[in-house]
PDB file of N, CA and C in Angstrom:
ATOM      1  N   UNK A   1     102.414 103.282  96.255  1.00  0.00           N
ATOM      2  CA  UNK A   1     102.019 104.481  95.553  1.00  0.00           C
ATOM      3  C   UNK A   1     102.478 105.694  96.347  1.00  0.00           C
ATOM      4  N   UNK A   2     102.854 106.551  95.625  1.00  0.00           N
ATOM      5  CA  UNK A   2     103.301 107.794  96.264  1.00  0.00           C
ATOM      6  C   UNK A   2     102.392 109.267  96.036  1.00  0.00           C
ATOM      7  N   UNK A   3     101.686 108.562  96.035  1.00  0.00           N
ATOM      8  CA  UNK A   3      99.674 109.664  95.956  1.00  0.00           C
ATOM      9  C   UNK A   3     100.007 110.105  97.114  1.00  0.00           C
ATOM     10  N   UNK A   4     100.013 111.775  97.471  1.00  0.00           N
ATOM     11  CA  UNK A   4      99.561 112.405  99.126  1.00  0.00           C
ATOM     12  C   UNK A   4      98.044 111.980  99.281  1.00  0.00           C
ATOM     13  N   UNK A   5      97.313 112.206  98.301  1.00  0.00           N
ATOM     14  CA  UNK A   5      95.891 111.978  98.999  1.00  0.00           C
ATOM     15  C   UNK A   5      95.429 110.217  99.419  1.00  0.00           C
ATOM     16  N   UNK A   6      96.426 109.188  98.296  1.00  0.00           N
ATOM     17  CA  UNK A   6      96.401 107.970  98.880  1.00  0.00           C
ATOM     18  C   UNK A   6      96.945 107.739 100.663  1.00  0.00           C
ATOM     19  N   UNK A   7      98.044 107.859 100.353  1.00  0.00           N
ATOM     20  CA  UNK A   7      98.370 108.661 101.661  1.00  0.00           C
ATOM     21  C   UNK A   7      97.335 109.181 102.729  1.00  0.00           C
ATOM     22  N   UNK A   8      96.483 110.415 102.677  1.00  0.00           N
ATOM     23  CA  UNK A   8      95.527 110.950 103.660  1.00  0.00           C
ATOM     24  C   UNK A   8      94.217 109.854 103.814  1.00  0.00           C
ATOM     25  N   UNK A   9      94.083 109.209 102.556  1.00  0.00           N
ATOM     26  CA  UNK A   9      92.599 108.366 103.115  1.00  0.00           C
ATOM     27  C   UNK A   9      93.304 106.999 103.449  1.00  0.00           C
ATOM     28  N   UNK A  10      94.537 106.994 103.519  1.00  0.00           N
ATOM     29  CA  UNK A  10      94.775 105.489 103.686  1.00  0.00           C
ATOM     30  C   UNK A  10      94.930 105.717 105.909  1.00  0.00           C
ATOM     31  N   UNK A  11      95.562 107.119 105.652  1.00  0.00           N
ATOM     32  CA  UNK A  11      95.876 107.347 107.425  1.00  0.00           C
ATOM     33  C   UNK A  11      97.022 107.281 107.712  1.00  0.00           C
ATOM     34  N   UNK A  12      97.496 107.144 106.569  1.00  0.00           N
ATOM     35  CA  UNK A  12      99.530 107.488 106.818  1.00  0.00           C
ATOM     36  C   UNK A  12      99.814 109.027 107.366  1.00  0.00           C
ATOM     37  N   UNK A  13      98.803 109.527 106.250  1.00  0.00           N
ATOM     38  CA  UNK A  13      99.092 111.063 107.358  1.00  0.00           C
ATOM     39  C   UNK A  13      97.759 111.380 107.438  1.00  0.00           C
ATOM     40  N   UNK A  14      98.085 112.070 108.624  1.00  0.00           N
ATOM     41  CA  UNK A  14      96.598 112.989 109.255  1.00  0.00           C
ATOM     42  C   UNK A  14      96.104 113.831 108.706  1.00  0.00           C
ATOM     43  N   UNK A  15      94.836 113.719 109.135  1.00  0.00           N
ATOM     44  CA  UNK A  15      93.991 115.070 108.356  1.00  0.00           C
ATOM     45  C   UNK A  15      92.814 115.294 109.377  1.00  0.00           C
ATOM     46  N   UNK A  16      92.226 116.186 109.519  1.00  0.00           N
ATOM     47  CA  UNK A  16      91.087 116.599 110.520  1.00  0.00           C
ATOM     48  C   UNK A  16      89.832 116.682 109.569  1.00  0.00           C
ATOM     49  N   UNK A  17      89.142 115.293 109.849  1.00  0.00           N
ATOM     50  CA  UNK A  17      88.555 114.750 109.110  1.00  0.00           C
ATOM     51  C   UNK A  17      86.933 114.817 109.405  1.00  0.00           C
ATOM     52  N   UNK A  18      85.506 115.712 108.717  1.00  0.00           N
ATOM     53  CA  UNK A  18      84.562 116.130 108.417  1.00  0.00           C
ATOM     54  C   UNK A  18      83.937 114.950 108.169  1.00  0.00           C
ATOM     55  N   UNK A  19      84.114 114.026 107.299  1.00  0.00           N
ATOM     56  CA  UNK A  19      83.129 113.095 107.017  1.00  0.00           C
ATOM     57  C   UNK A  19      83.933 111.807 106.157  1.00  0.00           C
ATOM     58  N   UNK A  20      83.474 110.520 106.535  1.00  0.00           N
ATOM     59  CA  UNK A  20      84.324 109.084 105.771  1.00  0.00           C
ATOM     60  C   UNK A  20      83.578 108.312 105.266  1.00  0.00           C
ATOM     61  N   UNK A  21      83.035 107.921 105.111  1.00  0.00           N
ATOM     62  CA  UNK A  21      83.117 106.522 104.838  1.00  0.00           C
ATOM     63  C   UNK A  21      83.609 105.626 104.069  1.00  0.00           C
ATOM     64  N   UNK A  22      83.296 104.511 103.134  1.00  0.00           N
ATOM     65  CA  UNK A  22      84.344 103.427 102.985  1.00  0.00           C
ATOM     66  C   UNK A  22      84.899 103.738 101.649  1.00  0.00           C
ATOM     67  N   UNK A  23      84.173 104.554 100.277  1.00  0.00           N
ATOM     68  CA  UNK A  23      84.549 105.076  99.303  1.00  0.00           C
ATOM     69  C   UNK A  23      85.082 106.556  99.422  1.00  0.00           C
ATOM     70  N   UNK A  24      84.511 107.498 100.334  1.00  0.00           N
ATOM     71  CA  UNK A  24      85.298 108.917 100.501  1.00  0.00           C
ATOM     72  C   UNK A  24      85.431 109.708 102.242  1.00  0.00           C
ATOM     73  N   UNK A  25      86.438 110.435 101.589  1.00  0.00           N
ATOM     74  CA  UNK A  25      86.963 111.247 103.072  1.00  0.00           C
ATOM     75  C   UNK A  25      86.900 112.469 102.872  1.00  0.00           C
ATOM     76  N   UNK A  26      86.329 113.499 103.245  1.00  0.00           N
ATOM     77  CA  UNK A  26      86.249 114.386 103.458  1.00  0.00           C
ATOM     78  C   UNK A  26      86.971 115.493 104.354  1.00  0.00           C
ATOM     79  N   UNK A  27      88.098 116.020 104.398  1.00  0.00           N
ATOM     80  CA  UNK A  27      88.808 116.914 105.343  1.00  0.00           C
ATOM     81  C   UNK A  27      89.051 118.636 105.283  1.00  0.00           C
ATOM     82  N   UNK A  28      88.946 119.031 106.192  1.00  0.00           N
ATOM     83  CA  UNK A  28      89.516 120.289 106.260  1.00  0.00           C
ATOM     84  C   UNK A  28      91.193 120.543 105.553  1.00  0.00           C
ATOM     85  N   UNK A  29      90.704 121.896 104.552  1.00  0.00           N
ATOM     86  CA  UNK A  29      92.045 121.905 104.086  1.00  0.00           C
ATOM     87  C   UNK A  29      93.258 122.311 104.670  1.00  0.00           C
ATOM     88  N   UNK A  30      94.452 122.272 104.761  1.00  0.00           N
ATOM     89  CA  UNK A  30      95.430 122.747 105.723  1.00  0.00           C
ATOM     90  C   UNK A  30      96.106 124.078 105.258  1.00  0.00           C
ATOM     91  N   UNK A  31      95.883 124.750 104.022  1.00  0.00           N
ATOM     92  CA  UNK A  31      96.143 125.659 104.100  1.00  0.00           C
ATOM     93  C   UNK A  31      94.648 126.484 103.491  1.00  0.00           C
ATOM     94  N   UNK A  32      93.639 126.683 104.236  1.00  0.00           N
ATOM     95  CA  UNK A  32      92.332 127.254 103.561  1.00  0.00           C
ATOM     96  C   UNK A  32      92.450 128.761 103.074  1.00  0.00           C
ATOM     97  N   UNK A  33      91.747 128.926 101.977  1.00  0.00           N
ATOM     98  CA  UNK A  33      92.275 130.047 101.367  1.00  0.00           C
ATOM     99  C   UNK A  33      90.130 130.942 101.549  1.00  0.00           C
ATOM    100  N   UNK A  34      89.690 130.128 102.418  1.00  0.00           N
ATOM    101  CA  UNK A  34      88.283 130.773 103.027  1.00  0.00           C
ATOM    102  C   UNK A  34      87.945 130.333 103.879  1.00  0.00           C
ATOM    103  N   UNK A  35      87.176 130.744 104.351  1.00  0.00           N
ATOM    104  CA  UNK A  35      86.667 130.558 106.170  1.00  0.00           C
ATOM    105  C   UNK A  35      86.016 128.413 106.145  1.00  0.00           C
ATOM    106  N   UNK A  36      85.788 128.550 105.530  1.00  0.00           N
ATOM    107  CA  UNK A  36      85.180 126.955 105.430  1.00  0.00           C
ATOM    108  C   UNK A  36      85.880 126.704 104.048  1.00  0.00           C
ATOM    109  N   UNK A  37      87.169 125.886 103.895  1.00  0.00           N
ATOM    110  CA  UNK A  37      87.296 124.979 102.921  1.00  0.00           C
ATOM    111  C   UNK A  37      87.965 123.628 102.592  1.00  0.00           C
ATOM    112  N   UNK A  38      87.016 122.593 102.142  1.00  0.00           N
ATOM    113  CA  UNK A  38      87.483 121.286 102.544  1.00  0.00           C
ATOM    114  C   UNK A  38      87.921 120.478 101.125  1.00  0.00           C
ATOM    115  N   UNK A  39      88.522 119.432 101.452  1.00  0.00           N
ATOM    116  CA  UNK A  39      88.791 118.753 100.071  1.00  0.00           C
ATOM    117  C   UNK A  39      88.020 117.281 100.519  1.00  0.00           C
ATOM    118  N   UNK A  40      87.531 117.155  98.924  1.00  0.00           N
ATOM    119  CA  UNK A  40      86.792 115.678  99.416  1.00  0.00           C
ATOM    120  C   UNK A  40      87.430 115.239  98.220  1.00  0.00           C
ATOM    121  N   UNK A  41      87.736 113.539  98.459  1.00  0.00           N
ATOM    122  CA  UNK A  41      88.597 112.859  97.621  1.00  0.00           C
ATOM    123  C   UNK A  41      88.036 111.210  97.739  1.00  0.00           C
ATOM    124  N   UNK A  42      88.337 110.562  96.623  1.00  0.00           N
ATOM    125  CA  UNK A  42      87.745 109.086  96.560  1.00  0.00           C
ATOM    126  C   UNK A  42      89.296 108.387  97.514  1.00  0.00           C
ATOM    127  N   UNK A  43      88.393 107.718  97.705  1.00  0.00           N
ATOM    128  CA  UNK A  43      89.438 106.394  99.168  1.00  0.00           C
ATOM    129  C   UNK A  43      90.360 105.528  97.619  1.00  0.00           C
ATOM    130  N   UNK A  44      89.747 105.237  96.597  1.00  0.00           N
ATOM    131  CA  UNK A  44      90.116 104.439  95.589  1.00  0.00           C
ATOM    132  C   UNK A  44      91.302 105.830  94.740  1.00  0.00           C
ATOM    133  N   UNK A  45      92.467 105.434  94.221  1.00  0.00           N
ATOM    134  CA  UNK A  45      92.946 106.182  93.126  1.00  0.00           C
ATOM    135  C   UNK A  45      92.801 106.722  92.097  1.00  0.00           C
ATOM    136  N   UNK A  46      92.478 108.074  91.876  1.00  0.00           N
ATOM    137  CA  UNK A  46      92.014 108.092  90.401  1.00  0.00           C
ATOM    138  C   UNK A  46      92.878 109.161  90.074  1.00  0.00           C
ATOM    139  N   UNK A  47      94.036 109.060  89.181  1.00  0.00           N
ATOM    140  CA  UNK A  47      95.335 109.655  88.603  1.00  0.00           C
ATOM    141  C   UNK A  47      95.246 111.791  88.618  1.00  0.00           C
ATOM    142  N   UNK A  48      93.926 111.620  87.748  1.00  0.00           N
ATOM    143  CA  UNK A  48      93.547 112.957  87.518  1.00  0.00           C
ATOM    144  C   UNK A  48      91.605 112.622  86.673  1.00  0.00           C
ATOM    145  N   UNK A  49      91.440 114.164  86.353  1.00  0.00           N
ATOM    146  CA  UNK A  49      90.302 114.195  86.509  1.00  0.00           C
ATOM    147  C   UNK A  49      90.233 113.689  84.652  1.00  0.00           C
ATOM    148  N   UNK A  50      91.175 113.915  84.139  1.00  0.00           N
ATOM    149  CA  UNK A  50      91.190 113.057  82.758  1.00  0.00           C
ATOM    150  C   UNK A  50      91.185 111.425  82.958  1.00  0.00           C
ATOM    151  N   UNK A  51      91.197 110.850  83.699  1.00  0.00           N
ATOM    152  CA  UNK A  51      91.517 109.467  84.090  1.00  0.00           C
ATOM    153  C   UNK A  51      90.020 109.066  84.604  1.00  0.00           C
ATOM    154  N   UNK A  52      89.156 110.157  84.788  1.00  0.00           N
ATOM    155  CA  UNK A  52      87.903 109.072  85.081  1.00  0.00           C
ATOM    156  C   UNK A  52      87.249 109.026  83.619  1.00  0.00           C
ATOM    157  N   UNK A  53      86.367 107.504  83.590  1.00  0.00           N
ATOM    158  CA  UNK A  53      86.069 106.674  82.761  1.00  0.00           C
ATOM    159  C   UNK A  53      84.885 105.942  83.198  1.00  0.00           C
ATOM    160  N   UNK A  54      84.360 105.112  82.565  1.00  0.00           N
ATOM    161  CA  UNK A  54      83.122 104.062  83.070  1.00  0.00           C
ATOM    162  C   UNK A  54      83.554 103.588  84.004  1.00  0.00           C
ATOM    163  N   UNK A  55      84.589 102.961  84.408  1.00  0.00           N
ATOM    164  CA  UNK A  55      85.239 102.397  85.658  1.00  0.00           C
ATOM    165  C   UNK A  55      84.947 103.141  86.944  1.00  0.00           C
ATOM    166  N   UNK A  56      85.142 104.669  86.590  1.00  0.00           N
ATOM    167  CA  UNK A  56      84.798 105.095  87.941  1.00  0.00           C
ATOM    168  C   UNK A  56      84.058 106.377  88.179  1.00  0.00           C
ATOM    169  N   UNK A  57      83.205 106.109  87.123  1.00  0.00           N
ATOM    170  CA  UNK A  57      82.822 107.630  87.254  1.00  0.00           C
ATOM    171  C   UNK A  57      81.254 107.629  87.872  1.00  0.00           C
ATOM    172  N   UNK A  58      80.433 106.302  88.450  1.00  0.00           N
ATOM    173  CA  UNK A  58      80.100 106.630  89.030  1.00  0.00           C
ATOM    174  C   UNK A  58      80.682 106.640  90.945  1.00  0.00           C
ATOM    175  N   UNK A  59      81.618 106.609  91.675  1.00  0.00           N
ATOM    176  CA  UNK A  59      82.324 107.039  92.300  1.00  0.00           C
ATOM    177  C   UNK A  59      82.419 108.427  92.572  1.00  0.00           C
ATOM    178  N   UNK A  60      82.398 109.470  91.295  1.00  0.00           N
ATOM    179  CA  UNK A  60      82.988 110.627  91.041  1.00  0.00           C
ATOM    180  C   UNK A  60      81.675 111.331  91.405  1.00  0.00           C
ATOM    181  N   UNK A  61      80.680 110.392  90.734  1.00  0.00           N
ATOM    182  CA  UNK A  61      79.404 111.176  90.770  1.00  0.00           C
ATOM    183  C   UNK A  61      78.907 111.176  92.459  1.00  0.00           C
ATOM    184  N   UNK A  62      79.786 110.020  92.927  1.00  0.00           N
ATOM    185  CA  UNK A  62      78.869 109.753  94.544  1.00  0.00           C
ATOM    186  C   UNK A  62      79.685 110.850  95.164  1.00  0.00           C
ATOM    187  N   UNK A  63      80.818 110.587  95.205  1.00  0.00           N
ATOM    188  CA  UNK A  63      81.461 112.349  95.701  1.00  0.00           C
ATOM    189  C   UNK A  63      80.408 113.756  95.733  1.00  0.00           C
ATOM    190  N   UNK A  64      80.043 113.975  94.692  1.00  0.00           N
ATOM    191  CA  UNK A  64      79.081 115.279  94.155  1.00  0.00           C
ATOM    192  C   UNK A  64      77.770 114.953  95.347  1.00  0.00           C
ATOM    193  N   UNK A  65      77.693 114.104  95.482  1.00  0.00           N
ATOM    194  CA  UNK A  65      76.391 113.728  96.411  1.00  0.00           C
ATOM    195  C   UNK A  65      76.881 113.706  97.955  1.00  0.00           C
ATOM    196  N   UNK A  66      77.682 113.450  98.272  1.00  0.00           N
ATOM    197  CA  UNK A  66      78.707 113.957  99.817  1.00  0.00           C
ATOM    198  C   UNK A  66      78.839 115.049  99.944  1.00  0.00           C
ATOM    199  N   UNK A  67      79.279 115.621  98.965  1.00  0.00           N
ATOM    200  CA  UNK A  67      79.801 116.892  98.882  1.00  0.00           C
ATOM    201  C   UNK A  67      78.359 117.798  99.150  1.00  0.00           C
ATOM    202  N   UNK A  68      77.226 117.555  98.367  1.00  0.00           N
ATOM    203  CA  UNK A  68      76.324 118.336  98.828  1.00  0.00           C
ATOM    204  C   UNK A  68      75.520 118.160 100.251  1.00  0.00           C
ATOM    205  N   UNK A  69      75.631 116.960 100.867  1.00  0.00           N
ATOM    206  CA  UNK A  69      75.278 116.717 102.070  1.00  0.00           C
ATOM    207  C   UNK A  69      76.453 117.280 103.143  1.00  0.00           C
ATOM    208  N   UNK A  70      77.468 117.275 102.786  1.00  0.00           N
ATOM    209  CA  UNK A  70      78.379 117.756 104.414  1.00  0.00           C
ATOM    210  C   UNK A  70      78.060 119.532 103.823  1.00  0.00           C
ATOM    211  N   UNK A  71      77.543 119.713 102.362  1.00  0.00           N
ATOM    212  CA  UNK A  71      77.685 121.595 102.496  1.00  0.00           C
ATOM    213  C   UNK A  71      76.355 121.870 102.913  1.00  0.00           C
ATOM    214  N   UNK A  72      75.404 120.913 103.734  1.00  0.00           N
ATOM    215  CA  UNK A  72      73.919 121.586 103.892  1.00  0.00           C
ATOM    216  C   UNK A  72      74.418 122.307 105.509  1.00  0.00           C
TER     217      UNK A  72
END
């Protein structure tokens, strides 16, 4: 696959990395456009945000729940 973000959670390329575990990664963005801004992304592929489905949308939802724990 030629995904950059497959790519960043797989560890092909680096990222300065906030928070992991085995479904998401959490990193500082490399070009931040504000004083704190990070991208959090599922470890699994998901094409675009039209592409989630029952298959993975609770995944999408566990993101939303990371996401509010690394912003406390």
């Amino acid at each position: 696959m030629d995904c950059l973000f497959c790519k960043i959670a797989a560890g092909e390329i680096p990222s300065a990395k906030v928070y992991e575990d085995d479904r998401v990664l959490v990193f500082k963005d490399i070009n931040p456009v504000a004083p704190v801004h990070l991208l959090a992304i599922p470890k699994e592929h998901i094409q675009s945000v039209d592409a989630v489905d029952a298959s993975n949308c609770e995944l999408v939802g566990y993101i939303f729940t990371v996401i509010a724990k690394v912003a406390k």
